[in-house]
C-alpha atoms as a PDB file:
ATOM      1  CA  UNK A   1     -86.653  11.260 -64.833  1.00  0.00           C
ATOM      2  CA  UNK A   2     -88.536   9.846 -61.786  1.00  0.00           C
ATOM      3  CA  UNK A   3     -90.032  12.882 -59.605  1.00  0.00           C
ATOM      4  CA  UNK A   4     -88.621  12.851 -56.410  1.00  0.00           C
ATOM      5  CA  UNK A   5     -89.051  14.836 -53.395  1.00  0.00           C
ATOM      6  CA  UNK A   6     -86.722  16.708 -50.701  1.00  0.00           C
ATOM      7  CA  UNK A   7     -86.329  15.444 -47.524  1.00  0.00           C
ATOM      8  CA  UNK A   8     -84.037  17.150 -44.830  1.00  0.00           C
ATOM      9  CA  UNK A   9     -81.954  15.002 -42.083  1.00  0.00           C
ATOM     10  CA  UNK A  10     -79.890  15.469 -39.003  1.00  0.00           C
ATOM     11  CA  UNK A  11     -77.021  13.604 -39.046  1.00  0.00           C
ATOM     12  CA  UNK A  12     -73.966  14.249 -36.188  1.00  0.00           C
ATOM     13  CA  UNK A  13     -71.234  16.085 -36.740  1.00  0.00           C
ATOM     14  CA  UNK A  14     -68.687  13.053 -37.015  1.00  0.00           C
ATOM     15  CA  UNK A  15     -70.616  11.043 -39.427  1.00  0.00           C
ATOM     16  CA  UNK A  16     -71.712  14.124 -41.475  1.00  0.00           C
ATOM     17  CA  UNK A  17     -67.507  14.593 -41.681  1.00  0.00           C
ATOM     18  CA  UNK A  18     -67.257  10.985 -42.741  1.00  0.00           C
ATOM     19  CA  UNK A  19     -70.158  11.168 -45.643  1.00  0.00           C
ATOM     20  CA  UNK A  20     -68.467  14.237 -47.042  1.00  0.00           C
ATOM     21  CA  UNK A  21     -64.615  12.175 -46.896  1.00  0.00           C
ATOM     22  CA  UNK A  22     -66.596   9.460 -48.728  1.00  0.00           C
ATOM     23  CA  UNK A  23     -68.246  11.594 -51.214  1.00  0.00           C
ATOM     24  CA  UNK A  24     -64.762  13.433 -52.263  1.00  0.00           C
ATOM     25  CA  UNK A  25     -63.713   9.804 -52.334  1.00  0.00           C
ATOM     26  CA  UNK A  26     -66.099   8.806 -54.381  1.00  0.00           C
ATOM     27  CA  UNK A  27     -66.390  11.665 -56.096  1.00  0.00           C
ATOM     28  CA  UNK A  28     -70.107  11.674 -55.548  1.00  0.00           C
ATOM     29  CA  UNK A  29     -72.405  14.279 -53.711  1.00  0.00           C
ATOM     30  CA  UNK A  30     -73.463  13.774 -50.145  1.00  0.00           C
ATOM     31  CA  UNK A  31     -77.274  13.542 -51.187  1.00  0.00           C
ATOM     32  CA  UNK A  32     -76.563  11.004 -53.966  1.00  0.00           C
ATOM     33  CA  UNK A  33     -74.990   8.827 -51.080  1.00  0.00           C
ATOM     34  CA  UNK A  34     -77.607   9.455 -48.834  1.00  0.00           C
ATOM     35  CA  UNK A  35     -80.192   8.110 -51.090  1.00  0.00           C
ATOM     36  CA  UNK A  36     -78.242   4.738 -52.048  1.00  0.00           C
ATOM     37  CA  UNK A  37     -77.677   4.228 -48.467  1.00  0.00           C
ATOM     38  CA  UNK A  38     -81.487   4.363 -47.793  1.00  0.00           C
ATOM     39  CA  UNK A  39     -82.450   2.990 -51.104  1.00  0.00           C
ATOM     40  CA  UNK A  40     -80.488   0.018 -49.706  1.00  0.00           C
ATOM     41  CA  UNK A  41     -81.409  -0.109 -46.299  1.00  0.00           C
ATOM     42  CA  UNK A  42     -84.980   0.143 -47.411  1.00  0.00           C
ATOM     43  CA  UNK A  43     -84.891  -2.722 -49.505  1.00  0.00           C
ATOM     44  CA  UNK A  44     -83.334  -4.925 -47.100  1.00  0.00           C
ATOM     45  CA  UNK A  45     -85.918  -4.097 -44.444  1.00  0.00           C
ATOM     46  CA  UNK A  46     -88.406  -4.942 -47.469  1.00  0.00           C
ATOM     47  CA  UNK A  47     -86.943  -8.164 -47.597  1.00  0.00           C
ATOM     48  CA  UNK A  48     -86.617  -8.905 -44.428  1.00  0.00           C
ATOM     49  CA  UNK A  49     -90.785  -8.302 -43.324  1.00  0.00           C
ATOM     50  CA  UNK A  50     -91.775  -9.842 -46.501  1.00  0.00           C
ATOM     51  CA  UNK A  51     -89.930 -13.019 -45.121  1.00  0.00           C
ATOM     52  CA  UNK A  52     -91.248 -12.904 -41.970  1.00  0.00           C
ATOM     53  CA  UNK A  53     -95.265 -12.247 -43.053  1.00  0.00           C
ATOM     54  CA  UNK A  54     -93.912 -15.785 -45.237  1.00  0.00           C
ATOM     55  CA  UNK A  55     -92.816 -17.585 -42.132  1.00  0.00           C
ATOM     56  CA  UNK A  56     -96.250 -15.649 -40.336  1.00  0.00           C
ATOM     57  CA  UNK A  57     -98.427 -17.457 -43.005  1.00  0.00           C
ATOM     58  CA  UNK A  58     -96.399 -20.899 -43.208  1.00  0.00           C
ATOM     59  CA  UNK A  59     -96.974 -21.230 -39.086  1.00  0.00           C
ATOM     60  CA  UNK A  60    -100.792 -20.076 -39.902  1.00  0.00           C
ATOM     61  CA  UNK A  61    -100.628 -23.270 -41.743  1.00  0.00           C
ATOM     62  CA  UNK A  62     -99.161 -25.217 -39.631  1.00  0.00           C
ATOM     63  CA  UNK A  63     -96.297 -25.719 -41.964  1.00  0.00           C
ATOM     64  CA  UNK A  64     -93.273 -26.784 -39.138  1.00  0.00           C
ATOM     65  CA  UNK A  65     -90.161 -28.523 -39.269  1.00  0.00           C
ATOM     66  CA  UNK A  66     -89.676 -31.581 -36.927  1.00  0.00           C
ATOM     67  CA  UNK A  67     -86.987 -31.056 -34.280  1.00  0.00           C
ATOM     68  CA  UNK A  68     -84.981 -33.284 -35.906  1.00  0.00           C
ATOM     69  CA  UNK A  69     -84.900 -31.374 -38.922  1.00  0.00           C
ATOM     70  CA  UNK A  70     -84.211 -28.149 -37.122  1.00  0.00           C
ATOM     71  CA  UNK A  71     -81.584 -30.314 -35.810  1.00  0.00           C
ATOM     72  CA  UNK A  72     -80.265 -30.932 -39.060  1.00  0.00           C
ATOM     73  CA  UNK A  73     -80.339 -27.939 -40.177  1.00  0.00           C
ATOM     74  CA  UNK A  74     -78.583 -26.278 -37.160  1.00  0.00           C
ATOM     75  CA  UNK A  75     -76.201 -28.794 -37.019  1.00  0.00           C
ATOM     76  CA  UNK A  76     -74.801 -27.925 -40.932  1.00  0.00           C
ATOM     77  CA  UNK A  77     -74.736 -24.156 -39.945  1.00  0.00           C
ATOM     78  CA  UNK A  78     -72.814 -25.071 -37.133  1.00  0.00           C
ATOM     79  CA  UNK A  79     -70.189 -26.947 -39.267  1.00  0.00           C
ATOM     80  CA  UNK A  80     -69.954 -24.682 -41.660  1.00  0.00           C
ATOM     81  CA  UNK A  81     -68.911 -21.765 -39.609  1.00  0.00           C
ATOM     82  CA  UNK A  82     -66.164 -23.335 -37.867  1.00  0.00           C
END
């Protein structure tokens, strides 16, 4: 088993109520919640900074999209979400 270490966090009372409903939902503990909620938090903030040192080092470069392009791009998202 991984070691792992204790940490201790305030939480108010109404979501502390709704972790324990979701644990006896669950049927898992409060803590093991607690640490898949920041386990996945963390790696999406992970993600997220990793992509933007990327984007960082791309404009370092000089690596840029023409406004067209952007265009392009924005244009298809646009469509897409209708």
């Amino acid at each position: 088993m991984a070691s792992q270490k204790i940490i201790t966090q305030r939480l108010d009372v109404g979501l502390t109520g709704e972790l324990d409903k979701l644990a006896s939902a669950t049927r898992r503990s409060r803590s093991f919640l607690a640490a898949e909620a920041i386990r996945d938090y963390v790696a999406l903030n992970r993600w997220q900074v990793e992509e933007i040192h990327k984007a960082l080092a791309e404009a370092d470069r000089g690596e840029f999209r023409t406004e067209s392009e952007v265009k392009r791009v924005a244009k298809n998202w646009a469509r897409r979400a209708r």
